[in-house]
Protein backbone atom coordinates (compact mmCIF):
# COMPACT_ATOMS: atom_id res chain seq x y z
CA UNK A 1 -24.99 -15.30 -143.40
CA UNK A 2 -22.94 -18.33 -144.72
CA UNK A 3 -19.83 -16.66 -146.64
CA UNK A 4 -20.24 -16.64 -151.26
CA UNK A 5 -16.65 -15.10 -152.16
CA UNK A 6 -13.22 -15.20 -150.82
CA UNK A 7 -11.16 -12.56 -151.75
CA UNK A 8 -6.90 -12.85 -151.68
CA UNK A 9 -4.48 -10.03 -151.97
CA UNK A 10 -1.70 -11.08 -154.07
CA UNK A 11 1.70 -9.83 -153.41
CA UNK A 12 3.12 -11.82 -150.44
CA UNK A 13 -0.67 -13.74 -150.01
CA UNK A 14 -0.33 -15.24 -153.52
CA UNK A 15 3.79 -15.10 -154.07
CA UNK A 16 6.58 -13.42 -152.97
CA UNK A 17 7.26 -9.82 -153.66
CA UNK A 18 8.24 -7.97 -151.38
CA UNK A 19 11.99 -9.33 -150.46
CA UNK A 20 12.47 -8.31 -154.44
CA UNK A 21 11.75 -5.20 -153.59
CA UNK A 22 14.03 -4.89 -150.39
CA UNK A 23 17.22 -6.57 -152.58
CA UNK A 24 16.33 -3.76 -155.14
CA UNK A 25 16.30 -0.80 -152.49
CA UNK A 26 19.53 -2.15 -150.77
CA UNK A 27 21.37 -2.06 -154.40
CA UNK A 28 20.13 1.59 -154.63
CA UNK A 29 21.01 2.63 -151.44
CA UNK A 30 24.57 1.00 -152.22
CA UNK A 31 24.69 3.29 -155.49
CA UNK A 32 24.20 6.30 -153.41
CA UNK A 33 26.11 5.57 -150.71
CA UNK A 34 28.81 8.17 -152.16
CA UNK A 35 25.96 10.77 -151.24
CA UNK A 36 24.73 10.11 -147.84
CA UNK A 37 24.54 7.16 -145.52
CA UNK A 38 22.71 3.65 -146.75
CA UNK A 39 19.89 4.15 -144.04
CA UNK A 40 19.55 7.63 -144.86
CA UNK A 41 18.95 7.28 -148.21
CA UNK A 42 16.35 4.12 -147.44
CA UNK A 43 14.52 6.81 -145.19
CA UNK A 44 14.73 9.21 -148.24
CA UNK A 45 13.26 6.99 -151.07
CA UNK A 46 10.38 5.44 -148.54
CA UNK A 47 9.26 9.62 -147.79
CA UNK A 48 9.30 9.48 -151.91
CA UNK A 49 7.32 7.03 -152.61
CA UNK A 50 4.86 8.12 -150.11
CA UNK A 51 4.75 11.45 -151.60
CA UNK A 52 4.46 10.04 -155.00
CA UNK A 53 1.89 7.55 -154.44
CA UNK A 54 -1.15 9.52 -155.27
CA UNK A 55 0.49 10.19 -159.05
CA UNK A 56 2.22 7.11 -159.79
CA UNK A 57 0.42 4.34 -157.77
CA UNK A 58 1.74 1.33 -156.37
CA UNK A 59 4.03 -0.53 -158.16
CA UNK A 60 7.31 -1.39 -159.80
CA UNK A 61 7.20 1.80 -162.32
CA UNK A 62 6.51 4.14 -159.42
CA UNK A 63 9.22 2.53 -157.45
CA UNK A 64 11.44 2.86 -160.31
CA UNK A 65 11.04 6.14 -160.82
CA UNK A 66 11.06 7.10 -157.13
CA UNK A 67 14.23 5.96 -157.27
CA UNK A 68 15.53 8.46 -159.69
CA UNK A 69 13.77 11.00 -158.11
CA UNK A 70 15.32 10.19 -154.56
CA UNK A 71 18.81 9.92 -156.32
CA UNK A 72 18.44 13.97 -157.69
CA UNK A 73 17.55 14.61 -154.32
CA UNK A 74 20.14 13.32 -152.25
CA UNK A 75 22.67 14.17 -154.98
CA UNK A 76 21.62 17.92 -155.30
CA UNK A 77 20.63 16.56 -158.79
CA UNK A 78 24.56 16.40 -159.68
CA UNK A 79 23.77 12.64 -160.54
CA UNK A 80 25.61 11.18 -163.41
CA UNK A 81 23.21 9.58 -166.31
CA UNK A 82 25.25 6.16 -166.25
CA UNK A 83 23.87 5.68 -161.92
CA UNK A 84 20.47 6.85 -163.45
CA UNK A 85 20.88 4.21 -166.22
CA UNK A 86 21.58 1.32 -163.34
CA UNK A 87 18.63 2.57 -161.94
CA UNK A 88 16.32 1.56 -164.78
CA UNK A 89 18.33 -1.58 -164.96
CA UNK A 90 17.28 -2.44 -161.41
CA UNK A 91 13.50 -1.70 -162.39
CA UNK A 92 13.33 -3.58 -165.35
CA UNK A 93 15.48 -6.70 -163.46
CA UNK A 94 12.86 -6.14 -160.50
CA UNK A 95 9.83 -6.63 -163.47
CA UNK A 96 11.39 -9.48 -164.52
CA UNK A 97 11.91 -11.18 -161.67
CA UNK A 98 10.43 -15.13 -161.69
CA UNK A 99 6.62 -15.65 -159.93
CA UNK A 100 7.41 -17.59 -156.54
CA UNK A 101 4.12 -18.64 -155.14
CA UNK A 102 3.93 -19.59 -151.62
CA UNK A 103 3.46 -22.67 -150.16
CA UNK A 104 0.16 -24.09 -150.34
CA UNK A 105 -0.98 -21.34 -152.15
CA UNK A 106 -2.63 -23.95 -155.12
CA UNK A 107 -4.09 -26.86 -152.28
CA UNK A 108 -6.03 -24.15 -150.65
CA UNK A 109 -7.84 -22.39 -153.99
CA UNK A 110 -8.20 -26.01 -154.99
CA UNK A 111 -10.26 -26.92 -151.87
CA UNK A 112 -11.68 -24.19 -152.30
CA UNK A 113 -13.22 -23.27 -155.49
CA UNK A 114 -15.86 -25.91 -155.67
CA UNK A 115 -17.85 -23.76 -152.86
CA UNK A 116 -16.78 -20.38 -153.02
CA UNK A 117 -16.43 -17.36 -155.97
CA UNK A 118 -12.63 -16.91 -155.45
CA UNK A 119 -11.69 -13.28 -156.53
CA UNK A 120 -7.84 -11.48 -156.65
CA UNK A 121 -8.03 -8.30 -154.45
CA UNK A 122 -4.71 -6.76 -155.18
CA UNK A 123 -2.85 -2.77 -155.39
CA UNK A 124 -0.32 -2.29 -157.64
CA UNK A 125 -0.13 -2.10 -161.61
CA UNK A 126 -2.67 -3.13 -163.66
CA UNK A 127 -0.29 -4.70 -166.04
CA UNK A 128 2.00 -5.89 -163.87
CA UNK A 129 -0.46 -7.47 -161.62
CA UNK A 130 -2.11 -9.20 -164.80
CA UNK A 131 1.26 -10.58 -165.91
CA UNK A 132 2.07 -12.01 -162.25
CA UNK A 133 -0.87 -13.66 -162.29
CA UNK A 134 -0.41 -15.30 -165.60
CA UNK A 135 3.08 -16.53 -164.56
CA UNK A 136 2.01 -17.82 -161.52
CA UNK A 137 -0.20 -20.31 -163.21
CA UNK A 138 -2.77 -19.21 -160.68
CA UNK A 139 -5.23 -17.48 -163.17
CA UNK A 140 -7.63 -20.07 -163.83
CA UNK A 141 -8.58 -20.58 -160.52
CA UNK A 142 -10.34 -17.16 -160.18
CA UNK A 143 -13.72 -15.82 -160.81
CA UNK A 144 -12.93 -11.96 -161.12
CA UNK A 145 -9.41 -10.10 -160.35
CA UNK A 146 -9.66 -6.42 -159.33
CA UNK A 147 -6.36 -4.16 -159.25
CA UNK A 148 -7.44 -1.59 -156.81
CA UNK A 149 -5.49 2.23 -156.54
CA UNK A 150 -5.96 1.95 -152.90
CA UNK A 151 -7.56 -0.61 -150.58
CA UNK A 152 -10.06 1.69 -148.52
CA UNK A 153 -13.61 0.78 -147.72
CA UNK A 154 -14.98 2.76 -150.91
CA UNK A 155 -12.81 0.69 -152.77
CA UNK A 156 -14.32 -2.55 -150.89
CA UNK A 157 -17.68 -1.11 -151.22
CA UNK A 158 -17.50 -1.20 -154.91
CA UNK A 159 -15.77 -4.49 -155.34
CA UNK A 160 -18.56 -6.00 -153.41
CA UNK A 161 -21.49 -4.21 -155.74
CA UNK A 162 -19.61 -5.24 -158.59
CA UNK A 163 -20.12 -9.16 -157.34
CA UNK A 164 -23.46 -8.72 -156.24
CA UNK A 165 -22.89 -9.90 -152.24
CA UNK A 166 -23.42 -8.31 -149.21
CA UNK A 167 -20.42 -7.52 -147.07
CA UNK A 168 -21.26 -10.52 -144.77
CA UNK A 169 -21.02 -12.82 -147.52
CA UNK A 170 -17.05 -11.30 -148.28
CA UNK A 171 -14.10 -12.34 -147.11
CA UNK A 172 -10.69 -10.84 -147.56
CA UNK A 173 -7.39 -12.85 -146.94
CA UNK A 174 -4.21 -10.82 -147.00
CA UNK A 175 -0.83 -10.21 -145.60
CA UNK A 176 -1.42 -6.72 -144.52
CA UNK A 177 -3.94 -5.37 -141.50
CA UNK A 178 -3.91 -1.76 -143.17
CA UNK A 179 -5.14 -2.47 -146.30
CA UNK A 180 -6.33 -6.16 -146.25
CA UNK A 181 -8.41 -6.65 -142.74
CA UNK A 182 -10.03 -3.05 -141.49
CA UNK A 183 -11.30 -1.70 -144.41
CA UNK A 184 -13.01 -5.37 -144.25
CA UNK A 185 -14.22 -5.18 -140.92
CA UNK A 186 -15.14 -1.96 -141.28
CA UNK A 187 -17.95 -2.38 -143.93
CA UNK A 188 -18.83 -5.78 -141.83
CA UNK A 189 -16.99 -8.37 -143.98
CA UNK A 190 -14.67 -11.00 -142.60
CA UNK A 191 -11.02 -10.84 -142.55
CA UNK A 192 -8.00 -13.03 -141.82
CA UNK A 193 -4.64 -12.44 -141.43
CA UNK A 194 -1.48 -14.10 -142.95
CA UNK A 195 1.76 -11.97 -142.10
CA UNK A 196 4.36 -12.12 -144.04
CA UNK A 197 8.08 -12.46 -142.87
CA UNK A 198 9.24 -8.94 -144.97
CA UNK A 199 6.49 -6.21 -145.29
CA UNK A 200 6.99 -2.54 -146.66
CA UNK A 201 6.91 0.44 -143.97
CA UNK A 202 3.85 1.66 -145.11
CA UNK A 203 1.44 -1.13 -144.76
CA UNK A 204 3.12 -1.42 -141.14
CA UNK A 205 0.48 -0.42 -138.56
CA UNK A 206 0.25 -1.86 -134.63
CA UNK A 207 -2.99 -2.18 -133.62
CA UNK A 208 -5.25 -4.74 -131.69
CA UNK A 209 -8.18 -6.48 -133.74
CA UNK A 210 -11.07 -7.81 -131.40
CA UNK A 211 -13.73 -9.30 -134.18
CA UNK A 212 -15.74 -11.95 -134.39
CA UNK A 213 -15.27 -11.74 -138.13
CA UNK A 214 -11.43 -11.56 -137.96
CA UNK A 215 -8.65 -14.64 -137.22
CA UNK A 216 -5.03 -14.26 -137.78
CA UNK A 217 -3.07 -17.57 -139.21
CA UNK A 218 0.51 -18.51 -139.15
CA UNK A 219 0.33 -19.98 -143.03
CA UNK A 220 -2.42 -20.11 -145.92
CA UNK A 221 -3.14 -23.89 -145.12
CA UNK A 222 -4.12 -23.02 -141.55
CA UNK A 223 -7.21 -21.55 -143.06
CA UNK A 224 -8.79 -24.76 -144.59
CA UNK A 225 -9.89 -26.34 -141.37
CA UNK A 226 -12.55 -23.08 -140.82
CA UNK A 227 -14.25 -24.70 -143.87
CA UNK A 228 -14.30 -28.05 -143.45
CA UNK A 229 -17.67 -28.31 -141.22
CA UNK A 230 -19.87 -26.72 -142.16
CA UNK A 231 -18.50 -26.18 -145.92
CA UNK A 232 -20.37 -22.92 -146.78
CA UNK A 233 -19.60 -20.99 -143.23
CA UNK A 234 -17.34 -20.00 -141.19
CA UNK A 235 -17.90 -20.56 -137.74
């Protein structure tokens, strides 16, 4: 069954995120360096957000106020208010960071719109998300965006009932396996693979794909050539 929508995660698919991220967790780990040792303290925030993700989400404000959290921890909550003000400060300078989108990020959606639904398929924060995509200059080239809490096949399940296809007729392009290929292949959609030079611990996961529905690329623009003949199918 020929494929109707292409789905693309966003953060490090669309434009860069997480290196911001990894500059922003090496200035914490810097501030708290008085406290324990830079790696331990990176070890520290990561078991944080972990913990945290099923109340905060993923995101920048979760991050943020991991951060906090980690610093009362590892300081035995003897933290001055002026380290937890720098904290905030990194937060808000990590929201306001510019929108970097890869390279050929636009050629591809351009090629591809005229035969495919294109569709966002992202975690994080809703409002975030929405104002990344607005900066990027990216918006218009999408037929629905869906900020997901977690990328699981339920989550999948209801993306695709909410665009009327069948799983065959979905794929999902993204930077991580975890959350951007299995749950895919799982429900029968089809899945490719960008990785991304700087990924976050928790999307890290070592396993071997052997799918017909699944191929692995070195860039976005390695993908247009499975389109090209026939135009409505990968093959």
């Amino acid at each position: 069954m020929s494929i109707k929508v292409i789905a693309f995660d966003a953060d490090d698919t669309l434009w860069v995120n997480e290196p911001y991220f990894r500059e922003t967790e090496n200035e914490f780990c810097q501030l708290m360096e008085a406290y324990l040792p830079q790696h331990t303290v990176a070890r520290e925030l990561l078991h944080t957000e972990i913990k945290n993700l099923t109340l905060y989400g993923y995101g920048i404000k979760g991050f943020m106020l991991s951060m906090i959290e980690t610093a009362l921890t590892v300081s035995n909550n003897t933290i001055d208010i002026t380290a937890v003000d720098k904290i905030i400060t990194y937060g808000k300078a990590l929201l306001a960071r510019p929108i970097v989108v890869l390279d050929g990020v636009e050629e591809v959606l351009q090629s591809l719109k005229v035969d495919y639904r294109l569709v966002v398929a992202t975690k994080g924060d809703l409002l975030d998300q929405e104002r990344k995509l607005k900066n990027s200059g990216l918006d218009h080239y999408f037929h629905h965006v869906e900020v997901m809490s977690e990328k699981q096949p339920k989550d999948y399940k209801k993306l695709l009932k909410h665009l009327d296809i069948q799983p065959e007729q979905f794929l999902m392009i993204g930077n991580s396996l975890k959350s951007d290929v299995l749950p895919v292949l799982d429900l029968g959609g089809h899945a490719i693979h960008i990785p991304f030079h700087t990924t976050w611990a928790h999307e890290h996961i070592d396993v071997h794909i052997d799918s017909p529905n699944f191929r692995q690329v070195e860039q976005i623009l390695d993908i247009l050539p499975m389109f090209i003949s026939p135009p409505s199918e990968i093959s």
